[in-house]
C-alpha atoms as a PDB file:
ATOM      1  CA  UNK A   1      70.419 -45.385 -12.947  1.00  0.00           C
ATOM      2  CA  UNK A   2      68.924 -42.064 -12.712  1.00  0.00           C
ATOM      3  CA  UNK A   3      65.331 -41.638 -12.381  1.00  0.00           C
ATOM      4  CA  UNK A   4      63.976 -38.391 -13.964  1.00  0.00           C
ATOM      5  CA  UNK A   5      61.390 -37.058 -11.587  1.00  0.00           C
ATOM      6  CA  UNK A   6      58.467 -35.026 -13.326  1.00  0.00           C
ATOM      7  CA  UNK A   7      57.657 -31.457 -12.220  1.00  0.00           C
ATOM      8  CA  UNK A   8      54.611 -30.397 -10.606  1.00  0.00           C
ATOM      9  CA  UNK A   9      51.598 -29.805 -12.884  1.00  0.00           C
ATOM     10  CA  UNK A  10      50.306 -26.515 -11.519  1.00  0.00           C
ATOM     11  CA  UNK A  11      46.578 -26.847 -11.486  1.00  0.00           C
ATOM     12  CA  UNK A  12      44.841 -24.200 -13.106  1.00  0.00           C
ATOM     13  CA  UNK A  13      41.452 -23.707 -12.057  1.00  0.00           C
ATOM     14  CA  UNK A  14      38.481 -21.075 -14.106  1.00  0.00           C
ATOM     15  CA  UNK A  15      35.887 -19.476 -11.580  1.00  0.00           C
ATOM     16  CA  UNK A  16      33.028 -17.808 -13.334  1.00  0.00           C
ATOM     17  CA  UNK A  17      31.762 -14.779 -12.155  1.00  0.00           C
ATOM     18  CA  UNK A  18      28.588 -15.209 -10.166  1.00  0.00           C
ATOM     19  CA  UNK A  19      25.354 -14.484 -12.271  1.00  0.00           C
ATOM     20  CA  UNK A  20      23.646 -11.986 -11.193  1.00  0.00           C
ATOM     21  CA  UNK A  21      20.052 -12.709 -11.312  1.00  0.00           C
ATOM     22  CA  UNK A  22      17.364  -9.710 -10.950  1.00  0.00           C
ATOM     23  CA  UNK A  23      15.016 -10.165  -7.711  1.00  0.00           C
ATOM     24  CA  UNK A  24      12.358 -11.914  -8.273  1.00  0.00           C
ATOM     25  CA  UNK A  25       9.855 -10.508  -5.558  1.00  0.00           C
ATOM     26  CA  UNK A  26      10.326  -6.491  -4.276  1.00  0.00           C
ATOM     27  CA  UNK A  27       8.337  -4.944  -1.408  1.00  0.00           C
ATOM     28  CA  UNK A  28       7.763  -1.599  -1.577  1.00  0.00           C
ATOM     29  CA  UNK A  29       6.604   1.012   1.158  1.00  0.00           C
ATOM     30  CA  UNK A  30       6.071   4.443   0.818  1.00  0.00           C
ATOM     31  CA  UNK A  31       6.426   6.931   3.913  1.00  0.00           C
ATOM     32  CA  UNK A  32       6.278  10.062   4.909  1.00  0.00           C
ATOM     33  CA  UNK A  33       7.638  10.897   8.802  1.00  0.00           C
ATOM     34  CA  UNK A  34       6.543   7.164  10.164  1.00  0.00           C
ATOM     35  CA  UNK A  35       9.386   6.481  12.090  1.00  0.00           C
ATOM     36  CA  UNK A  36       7.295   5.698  14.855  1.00  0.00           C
ATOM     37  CA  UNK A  37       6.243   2.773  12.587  1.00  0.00           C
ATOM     38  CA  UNK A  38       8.199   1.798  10.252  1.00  0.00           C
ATOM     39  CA  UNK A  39      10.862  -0.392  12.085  1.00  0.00           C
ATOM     40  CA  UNK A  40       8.065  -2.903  12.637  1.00  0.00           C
ATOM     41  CA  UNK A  41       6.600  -2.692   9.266  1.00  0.00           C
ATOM     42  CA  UNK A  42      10.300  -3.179   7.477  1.00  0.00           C
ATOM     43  CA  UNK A  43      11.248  -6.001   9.616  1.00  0.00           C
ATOM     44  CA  UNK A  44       8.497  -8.292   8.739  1.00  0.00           C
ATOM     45  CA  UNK A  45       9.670  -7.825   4.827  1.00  0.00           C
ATOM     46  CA  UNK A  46      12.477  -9.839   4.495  1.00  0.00           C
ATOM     47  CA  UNK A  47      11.260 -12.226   2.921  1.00  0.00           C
ATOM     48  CA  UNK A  48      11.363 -10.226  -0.119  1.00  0.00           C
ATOM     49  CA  UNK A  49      14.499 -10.491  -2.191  1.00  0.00           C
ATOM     50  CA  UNK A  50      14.455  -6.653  -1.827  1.00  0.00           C
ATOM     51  CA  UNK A  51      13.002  -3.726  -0.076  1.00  0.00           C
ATOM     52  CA  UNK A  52      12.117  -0.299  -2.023  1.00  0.00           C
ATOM     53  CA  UNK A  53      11.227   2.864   0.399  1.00  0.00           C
ATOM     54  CA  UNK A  54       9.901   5.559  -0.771  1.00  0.00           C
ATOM     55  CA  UNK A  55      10.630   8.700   1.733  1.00  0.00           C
ATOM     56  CA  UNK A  56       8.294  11.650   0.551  1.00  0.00           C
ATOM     57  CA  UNK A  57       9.569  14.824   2.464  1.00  0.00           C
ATOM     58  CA  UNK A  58      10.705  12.855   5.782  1.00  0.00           C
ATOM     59  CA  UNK A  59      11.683  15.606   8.936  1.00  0.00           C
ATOM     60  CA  UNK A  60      11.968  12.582  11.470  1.00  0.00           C
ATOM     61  CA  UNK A  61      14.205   9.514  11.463  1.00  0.00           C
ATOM     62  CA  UNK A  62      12.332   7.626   8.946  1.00  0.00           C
ATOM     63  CA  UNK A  63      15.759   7.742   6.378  1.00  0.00           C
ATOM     64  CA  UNK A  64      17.603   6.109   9.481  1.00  0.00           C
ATOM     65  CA  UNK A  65      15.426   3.906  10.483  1.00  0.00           C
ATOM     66  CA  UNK A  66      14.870   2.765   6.928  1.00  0.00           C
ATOM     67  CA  UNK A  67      18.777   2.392   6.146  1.00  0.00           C
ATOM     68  CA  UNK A  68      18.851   0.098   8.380  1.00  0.00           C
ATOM     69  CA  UNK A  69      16.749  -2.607   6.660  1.00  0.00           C
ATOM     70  CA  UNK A  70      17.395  -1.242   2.726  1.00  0.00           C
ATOM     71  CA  UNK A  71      20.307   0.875   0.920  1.00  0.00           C
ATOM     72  CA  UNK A  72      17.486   1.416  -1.557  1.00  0.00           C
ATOM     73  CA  UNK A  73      15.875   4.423  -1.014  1.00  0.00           C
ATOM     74  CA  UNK A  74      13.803   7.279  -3.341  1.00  0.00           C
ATOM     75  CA  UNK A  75      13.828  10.322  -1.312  1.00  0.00           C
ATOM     76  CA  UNK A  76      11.694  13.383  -2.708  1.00  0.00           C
ATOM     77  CA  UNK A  77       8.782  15.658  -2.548  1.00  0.00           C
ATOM     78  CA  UNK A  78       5.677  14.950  -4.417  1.00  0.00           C
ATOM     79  CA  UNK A  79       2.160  16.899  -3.360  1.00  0.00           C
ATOM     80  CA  UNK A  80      -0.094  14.097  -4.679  1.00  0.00           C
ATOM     81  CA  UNK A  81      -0.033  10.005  -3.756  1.00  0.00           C
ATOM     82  CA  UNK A  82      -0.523   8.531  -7.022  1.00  0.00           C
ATOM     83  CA  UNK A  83       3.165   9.938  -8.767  1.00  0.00           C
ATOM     84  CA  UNK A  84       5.179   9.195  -5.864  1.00  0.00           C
ATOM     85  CA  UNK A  85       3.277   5.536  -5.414  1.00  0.00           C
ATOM     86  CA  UNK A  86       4.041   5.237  -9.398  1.00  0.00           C
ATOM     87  CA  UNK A  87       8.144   6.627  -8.840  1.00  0.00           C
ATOM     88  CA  UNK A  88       8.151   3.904  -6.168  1.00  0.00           C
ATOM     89  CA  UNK A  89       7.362   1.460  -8.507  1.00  0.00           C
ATOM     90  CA  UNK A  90       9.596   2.293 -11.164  1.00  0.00           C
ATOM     91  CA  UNK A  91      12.552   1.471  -8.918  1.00  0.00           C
ATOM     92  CA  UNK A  92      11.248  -1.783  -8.750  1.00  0.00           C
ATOM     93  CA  UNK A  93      13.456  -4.445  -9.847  1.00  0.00           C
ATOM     94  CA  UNK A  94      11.068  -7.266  -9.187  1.00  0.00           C
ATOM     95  CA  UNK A  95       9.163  -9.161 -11.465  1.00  0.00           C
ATOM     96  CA  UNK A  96       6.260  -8.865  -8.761  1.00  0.00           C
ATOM     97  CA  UNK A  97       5.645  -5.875  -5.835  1.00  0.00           C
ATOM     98  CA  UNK A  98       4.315  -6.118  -2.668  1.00  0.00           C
ATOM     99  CA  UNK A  99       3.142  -2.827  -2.201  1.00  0.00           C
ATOM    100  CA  UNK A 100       2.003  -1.675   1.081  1.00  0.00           C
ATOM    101  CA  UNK A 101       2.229   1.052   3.974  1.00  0.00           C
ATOM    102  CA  UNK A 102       4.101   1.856   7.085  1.00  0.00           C
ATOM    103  CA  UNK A 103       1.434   1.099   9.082  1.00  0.00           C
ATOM    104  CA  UNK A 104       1.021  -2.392   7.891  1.00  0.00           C
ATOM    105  CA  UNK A 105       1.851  -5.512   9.158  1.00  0.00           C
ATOM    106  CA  UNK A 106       2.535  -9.000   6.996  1.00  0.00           C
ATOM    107  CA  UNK A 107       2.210 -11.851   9.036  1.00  0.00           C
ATOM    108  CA  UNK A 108       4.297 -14.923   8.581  1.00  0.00           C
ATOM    109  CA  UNK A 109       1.102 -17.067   6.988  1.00  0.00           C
ATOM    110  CA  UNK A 110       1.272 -13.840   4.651  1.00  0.00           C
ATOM    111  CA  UNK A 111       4.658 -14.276   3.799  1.00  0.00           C
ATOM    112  CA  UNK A 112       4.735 -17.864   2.795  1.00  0.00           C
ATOM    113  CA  UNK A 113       1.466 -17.137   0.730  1.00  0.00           C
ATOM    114  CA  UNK A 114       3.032 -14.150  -1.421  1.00  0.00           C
ATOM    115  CA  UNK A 115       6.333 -16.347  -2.031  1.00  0.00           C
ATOM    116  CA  UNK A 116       4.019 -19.543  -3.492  1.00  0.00           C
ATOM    117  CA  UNK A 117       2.295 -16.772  -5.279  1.00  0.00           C
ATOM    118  CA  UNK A 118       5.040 -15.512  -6.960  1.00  0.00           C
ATOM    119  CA  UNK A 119       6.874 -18.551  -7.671  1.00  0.00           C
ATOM    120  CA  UNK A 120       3.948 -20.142  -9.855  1.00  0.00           C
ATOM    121  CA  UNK A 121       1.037 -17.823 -10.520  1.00  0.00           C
ATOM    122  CA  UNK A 122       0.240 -16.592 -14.128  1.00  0.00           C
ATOM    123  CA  UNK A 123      -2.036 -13.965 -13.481  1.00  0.00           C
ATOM    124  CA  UNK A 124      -0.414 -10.351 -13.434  1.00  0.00           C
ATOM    125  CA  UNK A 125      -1.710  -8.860  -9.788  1.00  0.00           C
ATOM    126  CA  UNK A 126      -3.951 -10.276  -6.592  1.00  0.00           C
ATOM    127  CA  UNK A 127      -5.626  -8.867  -4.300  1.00  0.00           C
ATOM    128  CA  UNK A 128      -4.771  -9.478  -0.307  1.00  0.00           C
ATOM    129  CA  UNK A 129      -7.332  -8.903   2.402  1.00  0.00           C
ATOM    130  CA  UNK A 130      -7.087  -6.538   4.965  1.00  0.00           C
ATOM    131  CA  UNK A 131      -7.246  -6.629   8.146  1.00  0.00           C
ATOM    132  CA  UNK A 132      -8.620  -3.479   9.659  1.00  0.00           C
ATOM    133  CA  UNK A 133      -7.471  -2.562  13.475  1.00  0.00           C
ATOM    134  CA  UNK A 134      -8.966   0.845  15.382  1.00  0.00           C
ATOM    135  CA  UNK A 135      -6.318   0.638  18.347  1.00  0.00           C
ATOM    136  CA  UNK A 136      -6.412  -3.192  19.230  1.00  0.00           C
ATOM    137  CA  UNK A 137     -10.344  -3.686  18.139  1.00  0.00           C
ATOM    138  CA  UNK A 138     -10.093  -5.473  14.952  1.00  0.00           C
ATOM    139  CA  UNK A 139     -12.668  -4.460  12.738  1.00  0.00           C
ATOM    140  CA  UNK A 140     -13.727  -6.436   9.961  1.00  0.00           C
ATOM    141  CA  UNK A 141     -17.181  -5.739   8.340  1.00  0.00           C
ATOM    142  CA  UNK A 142     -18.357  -2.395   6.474  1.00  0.00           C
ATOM    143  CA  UNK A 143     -15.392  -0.804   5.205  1.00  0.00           C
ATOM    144  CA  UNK A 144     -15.662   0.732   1.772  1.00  0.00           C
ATOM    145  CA  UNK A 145     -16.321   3.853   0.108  1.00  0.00           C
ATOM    146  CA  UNK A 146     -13.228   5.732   0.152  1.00  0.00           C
ATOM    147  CA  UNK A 147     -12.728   5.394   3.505  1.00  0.00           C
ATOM    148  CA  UNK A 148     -11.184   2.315   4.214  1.00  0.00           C
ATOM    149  CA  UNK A 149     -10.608  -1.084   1.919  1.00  0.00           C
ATOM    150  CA  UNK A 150     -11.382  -4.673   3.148  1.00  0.00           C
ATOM    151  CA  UNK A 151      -8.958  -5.939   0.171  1.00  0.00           C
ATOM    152  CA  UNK A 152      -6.176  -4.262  -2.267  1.00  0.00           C
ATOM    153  CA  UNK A 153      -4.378  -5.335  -5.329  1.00  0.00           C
ATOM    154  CA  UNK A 154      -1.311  -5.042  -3.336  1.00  0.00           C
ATOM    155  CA  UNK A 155       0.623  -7.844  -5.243  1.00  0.00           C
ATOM    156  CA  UNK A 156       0.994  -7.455  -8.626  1.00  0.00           C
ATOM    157  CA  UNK A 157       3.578  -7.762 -11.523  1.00  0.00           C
ATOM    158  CA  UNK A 158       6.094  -4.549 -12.003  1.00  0.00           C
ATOM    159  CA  UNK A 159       4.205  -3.363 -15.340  1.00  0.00           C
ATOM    160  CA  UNK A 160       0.481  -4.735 -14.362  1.00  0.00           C
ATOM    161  CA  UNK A 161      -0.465  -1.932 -11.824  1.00  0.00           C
ATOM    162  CA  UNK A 162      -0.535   2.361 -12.528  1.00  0.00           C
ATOM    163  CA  UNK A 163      -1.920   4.905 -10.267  1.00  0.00           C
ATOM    164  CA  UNK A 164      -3.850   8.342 -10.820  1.00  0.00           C
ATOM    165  CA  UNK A 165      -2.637  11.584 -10.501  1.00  0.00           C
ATOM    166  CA  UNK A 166      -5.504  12.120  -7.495  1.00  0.00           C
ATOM    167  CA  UNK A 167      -4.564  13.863  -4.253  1.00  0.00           C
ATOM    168  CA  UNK A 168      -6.682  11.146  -1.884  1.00  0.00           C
ATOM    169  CA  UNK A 169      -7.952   7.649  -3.155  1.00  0.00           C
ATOM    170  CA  UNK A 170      -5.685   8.157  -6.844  1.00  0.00           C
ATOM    171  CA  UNK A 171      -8.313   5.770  -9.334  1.00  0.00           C
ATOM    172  CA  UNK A 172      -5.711   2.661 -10.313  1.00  0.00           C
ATOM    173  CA  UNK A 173      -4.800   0.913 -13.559  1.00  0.00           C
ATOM    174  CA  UNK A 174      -4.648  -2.585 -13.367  1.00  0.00           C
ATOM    175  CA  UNK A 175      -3.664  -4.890 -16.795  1.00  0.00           C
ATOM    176  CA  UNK A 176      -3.772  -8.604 -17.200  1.00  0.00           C
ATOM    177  CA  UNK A 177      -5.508 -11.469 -15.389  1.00  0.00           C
ATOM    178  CA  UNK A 178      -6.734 -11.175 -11.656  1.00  0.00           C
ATOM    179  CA  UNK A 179      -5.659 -14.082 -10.014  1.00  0.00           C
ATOM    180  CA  UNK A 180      -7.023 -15.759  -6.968  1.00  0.00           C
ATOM    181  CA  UNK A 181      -7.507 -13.535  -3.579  1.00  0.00           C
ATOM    182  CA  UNK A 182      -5.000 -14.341  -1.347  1.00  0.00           C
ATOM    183  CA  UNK A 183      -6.207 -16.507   1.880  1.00  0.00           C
ATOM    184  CA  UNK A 184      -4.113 -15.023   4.361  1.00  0.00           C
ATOM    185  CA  UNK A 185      -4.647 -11.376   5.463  1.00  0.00           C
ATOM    186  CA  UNK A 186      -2.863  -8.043   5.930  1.00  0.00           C
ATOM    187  CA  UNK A 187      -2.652  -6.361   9.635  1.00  0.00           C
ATOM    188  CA  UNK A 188      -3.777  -2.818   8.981  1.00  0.00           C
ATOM    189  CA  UNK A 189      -3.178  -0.125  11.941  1.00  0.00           C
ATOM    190  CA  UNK A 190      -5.505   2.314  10.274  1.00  0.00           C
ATOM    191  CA  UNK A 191      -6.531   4.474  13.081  1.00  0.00           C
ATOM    192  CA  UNK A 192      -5.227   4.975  17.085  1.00  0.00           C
ATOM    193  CA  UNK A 193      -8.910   5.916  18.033  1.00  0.00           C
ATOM    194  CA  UNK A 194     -12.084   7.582  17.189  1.00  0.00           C
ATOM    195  CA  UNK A 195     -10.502  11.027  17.523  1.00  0.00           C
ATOM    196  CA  UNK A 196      -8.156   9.715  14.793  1.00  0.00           C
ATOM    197  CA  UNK A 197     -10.483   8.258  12.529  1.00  0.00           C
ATOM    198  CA  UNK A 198     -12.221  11.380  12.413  1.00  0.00           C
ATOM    199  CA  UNK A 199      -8.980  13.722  11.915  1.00  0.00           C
ATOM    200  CA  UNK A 200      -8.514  11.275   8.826  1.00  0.00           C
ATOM    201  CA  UNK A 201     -12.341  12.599   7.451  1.00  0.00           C
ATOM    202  CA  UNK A 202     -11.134  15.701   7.549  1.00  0.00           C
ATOM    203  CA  UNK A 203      -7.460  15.208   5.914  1.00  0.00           C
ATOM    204  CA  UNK A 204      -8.941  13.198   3.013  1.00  0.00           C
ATOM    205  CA  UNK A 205     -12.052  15.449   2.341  1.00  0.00           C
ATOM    206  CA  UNK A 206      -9.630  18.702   2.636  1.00  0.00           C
ATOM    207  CA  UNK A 207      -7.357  16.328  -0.515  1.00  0.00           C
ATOM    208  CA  UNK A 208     -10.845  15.694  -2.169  1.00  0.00           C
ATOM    209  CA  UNK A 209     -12.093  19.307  -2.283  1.00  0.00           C
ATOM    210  CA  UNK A 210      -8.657  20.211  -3.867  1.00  0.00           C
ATOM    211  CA  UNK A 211      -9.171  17.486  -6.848  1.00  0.00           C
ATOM    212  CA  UNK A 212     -12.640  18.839  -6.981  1.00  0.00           C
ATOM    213  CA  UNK A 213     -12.223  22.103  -7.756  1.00  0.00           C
ATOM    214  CA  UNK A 214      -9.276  21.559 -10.081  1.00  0.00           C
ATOM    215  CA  UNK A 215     -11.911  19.346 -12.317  1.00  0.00           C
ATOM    216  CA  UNK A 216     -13.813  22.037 -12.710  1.00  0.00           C
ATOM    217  CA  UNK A 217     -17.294  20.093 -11.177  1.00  0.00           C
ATOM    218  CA  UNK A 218     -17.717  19.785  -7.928  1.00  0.00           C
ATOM    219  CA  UNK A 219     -21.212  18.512  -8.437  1.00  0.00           C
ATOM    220  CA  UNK A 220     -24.241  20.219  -6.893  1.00  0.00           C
ATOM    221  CA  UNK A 221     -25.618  19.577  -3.128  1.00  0.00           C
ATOM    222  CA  UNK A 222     -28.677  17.673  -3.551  1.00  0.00           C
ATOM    223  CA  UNK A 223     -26.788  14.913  -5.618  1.00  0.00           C
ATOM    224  CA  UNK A 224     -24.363  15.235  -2.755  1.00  0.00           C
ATOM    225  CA  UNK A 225     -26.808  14.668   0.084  1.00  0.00           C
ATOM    226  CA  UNK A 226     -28.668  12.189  -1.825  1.00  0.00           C
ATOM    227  CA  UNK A 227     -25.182  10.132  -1.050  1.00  0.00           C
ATOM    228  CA  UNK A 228     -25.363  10.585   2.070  1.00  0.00           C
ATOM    229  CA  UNK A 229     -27.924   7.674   2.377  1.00  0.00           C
ATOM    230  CA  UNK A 230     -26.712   5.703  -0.474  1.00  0.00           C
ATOM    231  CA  UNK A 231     -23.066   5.236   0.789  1.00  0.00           C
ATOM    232  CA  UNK A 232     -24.640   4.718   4.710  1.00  0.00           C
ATOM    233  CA  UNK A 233     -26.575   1.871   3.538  1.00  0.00           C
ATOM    234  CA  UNK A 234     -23.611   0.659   1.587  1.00  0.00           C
ATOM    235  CA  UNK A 235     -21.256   0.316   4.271  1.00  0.00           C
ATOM    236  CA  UNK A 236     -23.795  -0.294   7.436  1.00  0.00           C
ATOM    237  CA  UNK A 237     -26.207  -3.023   5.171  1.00  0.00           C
ATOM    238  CA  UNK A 238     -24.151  -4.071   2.101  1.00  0.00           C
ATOM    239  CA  UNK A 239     -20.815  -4.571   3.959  1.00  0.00           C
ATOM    240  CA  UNK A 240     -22.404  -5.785   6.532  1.00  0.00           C
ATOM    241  CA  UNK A 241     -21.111  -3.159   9.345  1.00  0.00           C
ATOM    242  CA  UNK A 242     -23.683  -3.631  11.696  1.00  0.00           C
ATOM    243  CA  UNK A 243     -21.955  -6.872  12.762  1.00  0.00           C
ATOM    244  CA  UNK A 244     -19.575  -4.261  14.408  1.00  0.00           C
ATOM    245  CA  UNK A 245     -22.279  -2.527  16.185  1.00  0.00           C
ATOM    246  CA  UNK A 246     -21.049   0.890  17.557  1.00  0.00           C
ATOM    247  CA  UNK A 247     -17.783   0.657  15.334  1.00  0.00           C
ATOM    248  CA  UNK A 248     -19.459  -0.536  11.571  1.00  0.00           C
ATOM    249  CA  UNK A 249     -22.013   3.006  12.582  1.00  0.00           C
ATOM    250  CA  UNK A 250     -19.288   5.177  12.849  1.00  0.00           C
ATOM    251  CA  UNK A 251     -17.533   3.756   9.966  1.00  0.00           C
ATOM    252  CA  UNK A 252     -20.388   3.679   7.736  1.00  0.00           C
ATOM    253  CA  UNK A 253     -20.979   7.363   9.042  1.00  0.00           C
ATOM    254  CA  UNK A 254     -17.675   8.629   8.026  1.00  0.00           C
ATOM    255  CA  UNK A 255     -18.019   7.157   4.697  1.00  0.00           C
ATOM    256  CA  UNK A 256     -21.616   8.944   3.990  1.00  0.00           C
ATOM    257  CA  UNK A 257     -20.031  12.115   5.100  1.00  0.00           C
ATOM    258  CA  UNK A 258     -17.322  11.966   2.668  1.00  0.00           C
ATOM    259  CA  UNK A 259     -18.735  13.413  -0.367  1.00  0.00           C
ATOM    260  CA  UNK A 260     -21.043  16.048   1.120  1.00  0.00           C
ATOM    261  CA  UNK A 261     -17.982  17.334   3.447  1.00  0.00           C
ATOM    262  CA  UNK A 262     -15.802  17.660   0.155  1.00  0.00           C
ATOM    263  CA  UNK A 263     -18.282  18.970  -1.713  1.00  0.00           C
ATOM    264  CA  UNK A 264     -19.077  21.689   1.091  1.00  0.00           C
ATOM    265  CA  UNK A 265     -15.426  22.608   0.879  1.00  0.00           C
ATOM    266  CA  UNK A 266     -14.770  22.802  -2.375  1.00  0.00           C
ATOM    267  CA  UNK A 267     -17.538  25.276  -2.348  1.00  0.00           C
ATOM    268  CA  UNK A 268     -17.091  27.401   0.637  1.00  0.00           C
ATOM    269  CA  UNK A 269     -13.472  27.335   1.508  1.00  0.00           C
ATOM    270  CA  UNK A 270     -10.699  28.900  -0.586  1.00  0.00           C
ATOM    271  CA  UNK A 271      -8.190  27.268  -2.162  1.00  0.00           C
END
């Protein structure tokens, strides 16, 4: 008797092609010639399921350093912060941006924060405290009034946040709901020392005078000096700088200087 012995069934086996979902979270940074910085700030972003950087007219290794954290780069050249802030967001895949600058730091409390945020909030942007740091002196109380923020709606969904075509301090858009304020807070390194802090007065009231006299008003002096006590006592009583004694003066200074200083330039110095 011969037994018949059955082939081998070949087993044919369908593999679908992996879905490719869009990133839900994107952090964006926006640079120009920070390579002294911006090793640190990228490596604290990968939590993010991608990284955007935005390389405005780089002559240092900032590309380099930047390639290696992200192939996703937007080089250019744009004169004024609001169109190349607004370029960086439009290649955004994200449903929600983390927008923030080379010389910021988010710490790991940060991180855990903007990935519960994202996962279950239903408002369309937050702000995120800042942390404020002149050299290693952390510096809390009195910023405001253009000349340094104590919070930022730096997370925020892709179509919720537009900026202004302004040279320095572009006015922004926000749509939909505010949510909460986040808890934890963002490390800002926003000046070495005093010398730099006051090198930034003079970059940011140089940008002002130029928006200024494109308006077509630069205002008139008295109104000008009339600020000069108005934003003082903002930032030294109102913010509450005097709790950093020599620092929350200087700060709340700077600030009353700003508007008289660009003012005073758009006036006297040529274009």
């Amino acid at each position: 008797m011969t037994l018949a012995i059955p082939e081998p069934v070949s087993a044919v086996v369908t593999v679908d092609p992996p879905v490719l979902r869009p990133p839900q979270l994107s952090a964006l940074v926006v640079a120009r010639n920070e390579e002294a910085q911006l090793a640190d700030c990228l490596s604290r972003l990968a939590f993010a399921d991608e990284i955007v950087v935005v390389l405005d007219r780089c002559e240092d290794r900032s590309r380099e350093v930047a390639r290696g954290f992200t192939e996703h780069l937007v080089e250019g050249a744009w004169e004024r912060e609001g169109p190349r802030r607004n370029t960086g967001i439009a290649h955004c895949g994200g449903a929600w941006i983390l927008e923030i600058d080379a010389d910021e730091r988010v710490g790991p409390e940060l991180a855990a924060e903007i990935r519960a945020v994202v996962a279950g909030s239903p408002a369309a942007w937050h702000l995120i405290p800042v942390d404020n740091y002149i050299g290693d002196r952390l510096v809390r109380w009195g910023w405001g009034a253009s000349f340094g923020r104590s919070a930022h709606a730096g997370l925020f969904r892709r179509d919720a946040k537009k900026w202004g075509d302004q040279r320095v301090h572009p006015a922004i858009a926000l749509s939909g709901a505010q949510g909460p304020t986040l808890r934890a807070r963002l490390v800002h390194h926003i000046d070495r020392d005093i010398s730099d802090m006051l090198r930034r007065l003079d970059r940011y009231t140089s940008a002002r005078a130029r928006d200024l006299r494109e308006s077509g008003d630069i205002g008139s002096f008295g109104a000008n000096l009339r600020r000069i006590a108005s934003r003082f006592w903002k930032c030294y009583i109102g913010r509450r700088g005097y709790r950093e004694g020599p620092y929350g003066f200087l700060i709340a200074l700077c600030a009353a200087l700003y508007p008289i200083l660009s003012y005073l330039k758009a006036r006297l110095e040529p274009d």
